[in-house]
C-alpha atoms as a PDB file:
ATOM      1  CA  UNK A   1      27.548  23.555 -28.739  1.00  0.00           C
ATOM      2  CA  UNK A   2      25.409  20.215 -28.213  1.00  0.00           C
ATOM      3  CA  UNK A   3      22.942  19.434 -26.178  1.00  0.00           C
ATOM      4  CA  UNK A   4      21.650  16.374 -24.442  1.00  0.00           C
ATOM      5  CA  UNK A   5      17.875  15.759 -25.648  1.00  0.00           C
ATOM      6  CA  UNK A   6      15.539  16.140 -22.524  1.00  0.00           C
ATOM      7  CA  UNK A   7      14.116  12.538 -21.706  1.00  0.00           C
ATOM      8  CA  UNK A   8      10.395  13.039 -21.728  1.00  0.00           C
ATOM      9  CA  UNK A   9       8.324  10.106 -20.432  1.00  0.00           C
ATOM     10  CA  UNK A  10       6.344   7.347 -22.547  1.00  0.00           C
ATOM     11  CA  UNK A  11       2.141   8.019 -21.549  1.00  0.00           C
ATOM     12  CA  UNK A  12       2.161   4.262 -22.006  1.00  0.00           C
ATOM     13  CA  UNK A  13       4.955   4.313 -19.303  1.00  0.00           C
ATOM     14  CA  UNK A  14       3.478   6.614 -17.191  1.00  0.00           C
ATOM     15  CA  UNK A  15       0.334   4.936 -17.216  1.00  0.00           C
ATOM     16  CA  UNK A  16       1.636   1.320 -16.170  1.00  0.00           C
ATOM     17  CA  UNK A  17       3.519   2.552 -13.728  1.00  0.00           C
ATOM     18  CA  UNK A  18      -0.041   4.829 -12.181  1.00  0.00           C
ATOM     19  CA  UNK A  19      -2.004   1.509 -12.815  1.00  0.00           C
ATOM     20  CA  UNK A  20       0.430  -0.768 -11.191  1.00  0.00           C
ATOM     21  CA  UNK A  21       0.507   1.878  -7.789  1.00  0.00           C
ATOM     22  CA  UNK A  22      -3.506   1.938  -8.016  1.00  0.00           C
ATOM     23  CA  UNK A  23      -3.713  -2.219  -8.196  1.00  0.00           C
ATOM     24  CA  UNK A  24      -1.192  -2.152  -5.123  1.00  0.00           C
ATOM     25  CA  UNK A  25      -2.501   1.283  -3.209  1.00  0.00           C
ATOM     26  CA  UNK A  26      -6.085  -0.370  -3.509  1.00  0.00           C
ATOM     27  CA  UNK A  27      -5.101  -3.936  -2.396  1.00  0.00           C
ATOM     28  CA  UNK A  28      -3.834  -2.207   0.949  1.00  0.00           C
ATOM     29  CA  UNK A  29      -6.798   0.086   2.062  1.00  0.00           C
ATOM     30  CA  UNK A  30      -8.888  -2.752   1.651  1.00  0.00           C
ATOM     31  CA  UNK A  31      -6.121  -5.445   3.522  1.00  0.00           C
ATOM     32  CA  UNK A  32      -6.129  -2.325   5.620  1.00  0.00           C
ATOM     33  CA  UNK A  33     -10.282  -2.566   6.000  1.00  0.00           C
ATOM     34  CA  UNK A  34     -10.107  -6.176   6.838  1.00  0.00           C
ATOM     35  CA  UNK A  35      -7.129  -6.070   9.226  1.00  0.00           C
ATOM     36  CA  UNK A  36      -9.477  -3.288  11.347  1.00  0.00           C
ATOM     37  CA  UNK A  37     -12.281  -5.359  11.160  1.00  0.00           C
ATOM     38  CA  UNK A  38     -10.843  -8.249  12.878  1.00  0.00           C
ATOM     39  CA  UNK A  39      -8.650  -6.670  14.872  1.00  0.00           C
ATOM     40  CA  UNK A  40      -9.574  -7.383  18.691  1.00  0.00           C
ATOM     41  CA  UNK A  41      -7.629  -3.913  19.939  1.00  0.00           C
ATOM     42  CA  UNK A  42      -9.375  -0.658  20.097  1.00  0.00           C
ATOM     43  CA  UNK A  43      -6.562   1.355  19.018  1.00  0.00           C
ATOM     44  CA  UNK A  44      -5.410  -0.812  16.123  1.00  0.00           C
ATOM     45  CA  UNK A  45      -9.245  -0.653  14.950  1.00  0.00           C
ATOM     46  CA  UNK A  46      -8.518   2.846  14.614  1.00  0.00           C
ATOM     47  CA  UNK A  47      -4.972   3.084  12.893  1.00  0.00           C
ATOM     48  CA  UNK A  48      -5.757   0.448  10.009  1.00  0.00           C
ATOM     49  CA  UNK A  49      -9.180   2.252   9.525  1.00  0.00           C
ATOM     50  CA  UNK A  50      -6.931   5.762   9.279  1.00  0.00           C
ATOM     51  CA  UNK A  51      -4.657   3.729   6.766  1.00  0.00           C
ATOM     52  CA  UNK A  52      -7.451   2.323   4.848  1.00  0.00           C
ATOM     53  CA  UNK A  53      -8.811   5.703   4.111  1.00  0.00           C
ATOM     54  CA  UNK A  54      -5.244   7.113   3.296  1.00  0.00           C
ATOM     55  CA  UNK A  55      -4.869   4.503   0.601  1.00  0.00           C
ATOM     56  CA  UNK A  56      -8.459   5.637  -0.642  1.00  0.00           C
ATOM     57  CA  UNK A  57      -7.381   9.341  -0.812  1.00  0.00           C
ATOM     58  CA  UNK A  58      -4.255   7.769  -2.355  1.00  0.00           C
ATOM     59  CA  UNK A  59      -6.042   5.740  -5.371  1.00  0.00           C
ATOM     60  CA  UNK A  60      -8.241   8.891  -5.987  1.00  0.00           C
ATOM     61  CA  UNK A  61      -5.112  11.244  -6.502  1.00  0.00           C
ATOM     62  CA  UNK A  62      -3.688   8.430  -8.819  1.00  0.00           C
ATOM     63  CA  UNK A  63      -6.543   8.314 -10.583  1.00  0.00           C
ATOM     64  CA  UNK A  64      -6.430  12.145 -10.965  1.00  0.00           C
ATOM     65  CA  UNK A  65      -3.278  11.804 -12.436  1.00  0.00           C
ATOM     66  CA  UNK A  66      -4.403   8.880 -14.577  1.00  0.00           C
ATOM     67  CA  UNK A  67      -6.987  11.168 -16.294  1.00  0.00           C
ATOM     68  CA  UNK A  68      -4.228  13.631 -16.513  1.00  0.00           C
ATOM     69  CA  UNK A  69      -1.905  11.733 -18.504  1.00  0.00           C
ATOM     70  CA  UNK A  70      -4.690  10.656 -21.168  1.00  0.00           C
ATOM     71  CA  UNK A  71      -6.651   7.954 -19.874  1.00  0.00           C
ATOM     72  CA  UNK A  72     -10.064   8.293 -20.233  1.00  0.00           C
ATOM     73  CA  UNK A  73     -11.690   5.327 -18.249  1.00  0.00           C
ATOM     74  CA  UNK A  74     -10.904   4.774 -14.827  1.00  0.00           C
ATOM     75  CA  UNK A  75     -11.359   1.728 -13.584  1.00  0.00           C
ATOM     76  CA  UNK A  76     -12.986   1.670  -9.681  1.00  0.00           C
ATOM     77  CA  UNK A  77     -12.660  -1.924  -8.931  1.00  0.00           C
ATOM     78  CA  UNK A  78      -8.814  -2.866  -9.696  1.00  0.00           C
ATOM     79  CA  UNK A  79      -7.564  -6.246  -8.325  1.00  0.00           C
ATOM     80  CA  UNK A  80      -9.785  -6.561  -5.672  1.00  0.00           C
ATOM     81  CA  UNK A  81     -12.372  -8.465  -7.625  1.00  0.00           C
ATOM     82  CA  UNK A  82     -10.281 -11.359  -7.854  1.00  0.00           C
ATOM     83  CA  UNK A  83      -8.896 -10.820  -4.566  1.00  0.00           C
ATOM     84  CA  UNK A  84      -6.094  -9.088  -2.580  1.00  0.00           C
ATOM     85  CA  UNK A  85      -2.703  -9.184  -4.231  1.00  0.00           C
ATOM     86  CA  UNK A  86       0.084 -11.705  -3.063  1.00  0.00           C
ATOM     87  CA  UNK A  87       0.861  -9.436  -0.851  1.00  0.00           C
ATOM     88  CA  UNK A  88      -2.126  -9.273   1.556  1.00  0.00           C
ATOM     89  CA  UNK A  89      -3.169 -12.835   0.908  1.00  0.00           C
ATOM     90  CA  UNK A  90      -2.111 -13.865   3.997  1.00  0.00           C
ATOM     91  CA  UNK A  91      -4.254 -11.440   6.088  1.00  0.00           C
ATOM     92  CA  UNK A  92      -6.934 -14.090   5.276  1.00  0.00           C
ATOM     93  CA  UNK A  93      -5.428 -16.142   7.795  1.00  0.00           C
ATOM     94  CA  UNK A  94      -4.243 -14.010   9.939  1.00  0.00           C
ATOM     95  CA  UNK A  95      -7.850 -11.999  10.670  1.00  0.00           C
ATOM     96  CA  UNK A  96      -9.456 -15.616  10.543  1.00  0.00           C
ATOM     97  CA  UNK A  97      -7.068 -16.115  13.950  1.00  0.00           C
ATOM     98  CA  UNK A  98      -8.005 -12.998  15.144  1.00  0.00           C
ATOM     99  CA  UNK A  99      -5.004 -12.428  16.920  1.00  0.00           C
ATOM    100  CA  UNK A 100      -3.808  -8.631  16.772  1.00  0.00           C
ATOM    101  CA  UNK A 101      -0.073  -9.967  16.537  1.00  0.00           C
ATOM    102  CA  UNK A 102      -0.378 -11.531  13.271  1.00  0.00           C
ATOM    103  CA  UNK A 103      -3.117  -9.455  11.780  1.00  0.00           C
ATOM    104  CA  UNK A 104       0.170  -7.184  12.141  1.00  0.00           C
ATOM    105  CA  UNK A 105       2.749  -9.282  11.112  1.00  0.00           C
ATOM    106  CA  UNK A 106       0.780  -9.631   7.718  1.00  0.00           C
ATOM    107  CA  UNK A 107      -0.102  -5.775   7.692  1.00  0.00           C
ATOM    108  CA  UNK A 108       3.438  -5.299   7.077  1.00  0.00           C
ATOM    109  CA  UNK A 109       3.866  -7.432   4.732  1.00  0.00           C
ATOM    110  CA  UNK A 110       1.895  -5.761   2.874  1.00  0.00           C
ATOM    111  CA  UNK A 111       3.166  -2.833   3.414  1.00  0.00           C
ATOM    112  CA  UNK A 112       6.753  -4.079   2.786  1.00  0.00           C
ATOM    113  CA  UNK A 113       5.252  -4.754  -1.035  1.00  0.00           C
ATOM    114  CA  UNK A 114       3.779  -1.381  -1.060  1.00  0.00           C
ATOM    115  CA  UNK A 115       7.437   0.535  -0.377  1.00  0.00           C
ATOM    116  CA  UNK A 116       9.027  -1.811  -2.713  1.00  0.00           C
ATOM    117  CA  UNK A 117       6.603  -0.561  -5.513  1.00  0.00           C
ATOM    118  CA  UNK A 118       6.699   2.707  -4.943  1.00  0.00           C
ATOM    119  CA  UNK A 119      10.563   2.477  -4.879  1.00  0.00           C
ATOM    120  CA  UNK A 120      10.851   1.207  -7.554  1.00  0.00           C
ATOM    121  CA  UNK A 121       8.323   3.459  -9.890  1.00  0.00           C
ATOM    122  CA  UNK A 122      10.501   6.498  -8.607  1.00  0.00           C
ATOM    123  CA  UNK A 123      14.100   4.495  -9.027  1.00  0.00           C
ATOM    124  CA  UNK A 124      16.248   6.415 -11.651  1.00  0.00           C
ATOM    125  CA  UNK A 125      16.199   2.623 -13.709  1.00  0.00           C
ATOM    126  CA  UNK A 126      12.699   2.916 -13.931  1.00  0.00           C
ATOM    127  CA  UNK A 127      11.122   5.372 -16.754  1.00  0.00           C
ATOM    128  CA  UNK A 128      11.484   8.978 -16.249  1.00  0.00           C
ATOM    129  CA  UNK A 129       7.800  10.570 -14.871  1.00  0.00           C
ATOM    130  CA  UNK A 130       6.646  13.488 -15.622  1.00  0.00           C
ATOM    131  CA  UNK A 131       7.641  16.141 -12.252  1.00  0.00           C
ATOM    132  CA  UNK A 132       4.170  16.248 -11.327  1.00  0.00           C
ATOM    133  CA  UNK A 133       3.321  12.376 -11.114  1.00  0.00           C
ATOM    134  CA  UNK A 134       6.774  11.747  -9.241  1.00  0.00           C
ATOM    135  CA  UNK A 135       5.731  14.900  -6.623  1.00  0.00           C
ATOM    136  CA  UNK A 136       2.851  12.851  -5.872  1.00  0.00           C
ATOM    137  CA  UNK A 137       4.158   9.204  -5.872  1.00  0.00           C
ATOM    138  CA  UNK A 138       7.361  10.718  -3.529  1.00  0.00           C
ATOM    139  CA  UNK A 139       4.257  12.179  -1.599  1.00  0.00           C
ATOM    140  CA  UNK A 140       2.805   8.437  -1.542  1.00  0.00           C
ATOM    141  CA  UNK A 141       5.770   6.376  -0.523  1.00  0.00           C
ATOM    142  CA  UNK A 142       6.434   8.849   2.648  1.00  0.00           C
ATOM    143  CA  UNK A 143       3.254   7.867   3.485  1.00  0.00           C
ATOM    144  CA  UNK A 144       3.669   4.486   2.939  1.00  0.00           C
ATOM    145  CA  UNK A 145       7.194   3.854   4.740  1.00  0.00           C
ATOM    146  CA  UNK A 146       6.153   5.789   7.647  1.00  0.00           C
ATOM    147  CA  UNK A 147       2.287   3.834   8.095  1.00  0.00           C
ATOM    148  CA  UNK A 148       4.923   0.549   7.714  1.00  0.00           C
ATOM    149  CA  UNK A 149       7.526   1.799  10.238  1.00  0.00           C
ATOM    150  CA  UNK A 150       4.025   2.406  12.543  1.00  0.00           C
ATOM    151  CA  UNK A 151       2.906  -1.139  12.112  1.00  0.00           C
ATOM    152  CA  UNK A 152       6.367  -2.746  12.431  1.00  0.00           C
ATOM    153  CA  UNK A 153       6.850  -0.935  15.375  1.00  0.00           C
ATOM    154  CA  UNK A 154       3.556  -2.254  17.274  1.00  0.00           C
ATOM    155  CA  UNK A 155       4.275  -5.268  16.023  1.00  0.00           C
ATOM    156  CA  UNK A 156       8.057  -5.370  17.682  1.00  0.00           C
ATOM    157  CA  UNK A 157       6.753  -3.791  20.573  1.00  0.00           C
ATOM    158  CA  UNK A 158       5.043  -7.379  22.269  1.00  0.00           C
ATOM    159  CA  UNK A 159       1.652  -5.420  23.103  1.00  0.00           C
ATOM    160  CA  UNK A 160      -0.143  -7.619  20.640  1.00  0.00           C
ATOM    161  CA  UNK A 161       1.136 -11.079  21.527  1.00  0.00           C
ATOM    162  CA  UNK A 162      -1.379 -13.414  22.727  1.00  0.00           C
ATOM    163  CA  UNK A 163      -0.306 -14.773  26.155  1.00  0.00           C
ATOM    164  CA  UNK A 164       0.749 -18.518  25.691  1.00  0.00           C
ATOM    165  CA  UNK A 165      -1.921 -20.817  28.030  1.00  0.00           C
ATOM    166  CA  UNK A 166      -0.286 -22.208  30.711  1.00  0.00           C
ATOM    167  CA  UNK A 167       1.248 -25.555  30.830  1.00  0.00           C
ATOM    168  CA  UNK A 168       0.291 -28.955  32.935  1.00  0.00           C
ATOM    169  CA  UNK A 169       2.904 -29.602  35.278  1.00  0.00           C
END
């Protein structure tokens, strides 16, 4: 009888693939920060400040697992020293408007690049992780798809669209 080695998972694997999630999960709870900071509505205030500290609890439990899987210094600044990640660059502009609408528009952007990572780390293409890290990251992107389905759905819904002035007839 023969038997199919078990695939275990490259640390160096696992460990790009935790660092690349942290750069991205940190990039939105700060986009996150920002977006509630400029935000003009009360209850959007709220939701991107619940989001922001989601992502934070998120990074910390990557971390966690980080440590975990052999890495012994981890780093608590990521990308955000140089700046957001392509992703949330926008937001810039969009908080500089102030206008809830696209504040949202660019909030889902983000989140849209969030998904996509986290889809990807867990794709059957992509190395195999370890049943512990992919409980987590499965964990992650639930959270993830369902904050984006929440933003895209205030954003769809026209509450947040400035009114046009009115024109000189």
């Amino acid at each position: 009888m023969t038997t199919t080695p078990i695939e275990t998972p490259d640390q160096e694997e696992v460990l790009s693939t935790l660092e690349n999630l942290i750069e991205i999960t940190r990039d939105g709870q700060e986009g996150f920060a920002q977006a509630a900071e400029h935000a003009s509505s009360s209850d959007l205030k709220a939701l991107f400040t619940g989001y922001s500290s989601e992502r934070a609890r998120m990074v910390s439990e990557l971390q966690v697992l980080e440590r975990q899987h052999g890495k012994t210094e981890v780093d608590h600044t990521g990308s955000l020293t140089g700046g957001l990640h392509r992703a949330w660059i926008n937001l810039r502009a969009a908080v500089a408007t102030r206008e809830d609408q696209a504040i949202l528009e660019e909030a889902e952007r983000g989140e849209d690049a969030a998904v996509k990572a986290y889809e990807e780390a867990l794709s059957p293409n992509h190395s195999v992780l370890p049943v512990s890290v992919s409980f987590v990251l499965e964990r992650h992107l639930s959270s993830v798809q369902a904050a984006h389905d929440e933003v895209r759905n205030r954003r769809d819904s026209g509450k947040y669209n400035t009114p046009l002035p009115p024109t000189e007839e």
